[in-house]
Protein backbone atom coordinates (compact mmCIF):
# COMPACT_ATOMS: atom_id res chain seq x y z
CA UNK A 1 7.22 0.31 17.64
CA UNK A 2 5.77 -2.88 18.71
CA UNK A 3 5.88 -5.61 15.80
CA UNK A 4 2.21 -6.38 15.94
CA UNK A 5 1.39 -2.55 15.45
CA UNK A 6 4.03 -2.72 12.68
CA UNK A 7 2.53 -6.10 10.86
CA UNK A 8 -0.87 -4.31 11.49
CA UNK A 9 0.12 -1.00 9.53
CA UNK A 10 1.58 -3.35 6.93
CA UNK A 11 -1.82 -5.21 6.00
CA UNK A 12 -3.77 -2.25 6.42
CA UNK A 13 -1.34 -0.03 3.69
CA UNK A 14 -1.14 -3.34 1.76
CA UNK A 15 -5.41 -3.75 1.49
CA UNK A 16 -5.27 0.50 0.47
CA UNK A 17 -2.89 -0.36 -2.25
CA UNK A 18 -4.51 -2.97 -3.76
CA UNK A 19 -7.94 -0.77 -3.51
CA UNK A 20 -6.07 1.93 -4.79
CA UNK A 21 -4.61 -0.23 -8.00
CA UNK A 22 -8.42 -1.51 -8.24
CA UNK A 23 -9.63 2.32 -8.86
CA UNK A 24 -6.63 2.92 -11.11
CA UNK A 25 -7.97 -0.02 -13.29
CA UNK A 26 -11.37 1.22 -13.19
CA UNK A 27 -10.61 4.95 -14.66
CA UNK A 28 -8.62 3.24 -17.42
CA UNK A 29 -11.74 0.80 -18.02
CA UNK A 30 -13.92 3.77 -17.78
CA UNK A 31 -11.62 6.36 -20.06
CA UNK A 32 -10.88 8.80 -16.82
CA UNK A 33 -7.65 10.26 -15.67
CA UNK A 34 -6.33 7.88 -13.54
CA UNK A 35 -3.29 10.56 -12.32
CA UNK A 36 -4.87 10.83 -8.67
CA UNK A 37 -5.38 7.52 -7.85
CA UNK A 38 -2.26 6.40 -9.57
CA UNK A 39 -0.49 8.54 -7.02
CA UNK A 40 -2.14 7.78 -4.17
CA UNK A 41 -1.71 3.75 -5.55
CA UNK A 42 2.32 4.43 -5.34
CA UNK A 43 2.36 6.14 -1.73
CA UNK A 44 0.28 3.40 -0.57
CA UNK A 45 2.71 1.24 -1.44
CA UNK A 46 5.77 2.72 -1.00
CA UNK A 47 4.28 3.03 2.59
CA UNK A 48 3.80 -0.59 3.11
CA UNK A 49 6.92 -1.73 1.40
CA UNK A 50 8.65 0.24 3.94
CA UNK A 51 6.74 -1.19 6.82
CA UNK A 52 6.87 -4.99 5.60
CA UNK A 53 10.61 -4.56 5.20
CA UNK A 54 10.46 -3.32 9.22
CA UNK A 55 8.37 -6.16 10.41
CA UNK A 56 10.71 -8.18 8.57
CA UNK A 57 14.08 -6.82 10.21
CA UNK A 58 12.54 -6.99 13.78
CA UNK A 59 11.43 -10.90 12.90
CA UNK A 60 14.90 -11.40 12.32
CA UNK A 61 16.65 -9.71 15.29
């Protein structure tokens, strides 16, 4: 894949997580579950982890 569809998938997952982690905060604040968007929080990130660490390795080659 080309790296500036790459670093592009990177922010994008990156901005979800944070929005995600945002929500999370907000059930606790509010006393809600916060299982959903905990979940969705850790796929987000684990996405963009994975795609950071792939910009990354085609920076360096």
């Amino acid at each position: 894949m080309p790296r500036k569809v790459l670093l592009f998938l990177a922010v994008v997952f990156s901005v979800a997580a944070a929005g995600a982690l945002a929500l999370v905060v907000l059930d606790l604040v509010i006393a809600r579950p916060a299982a959903g968007d905990v979940f969705i929080t850790v796929l987000n990130a684990l996405v963009a982890f994975v795609l950071w660490r792939r910009v990354l390795a085609q920076t360096r080659a």
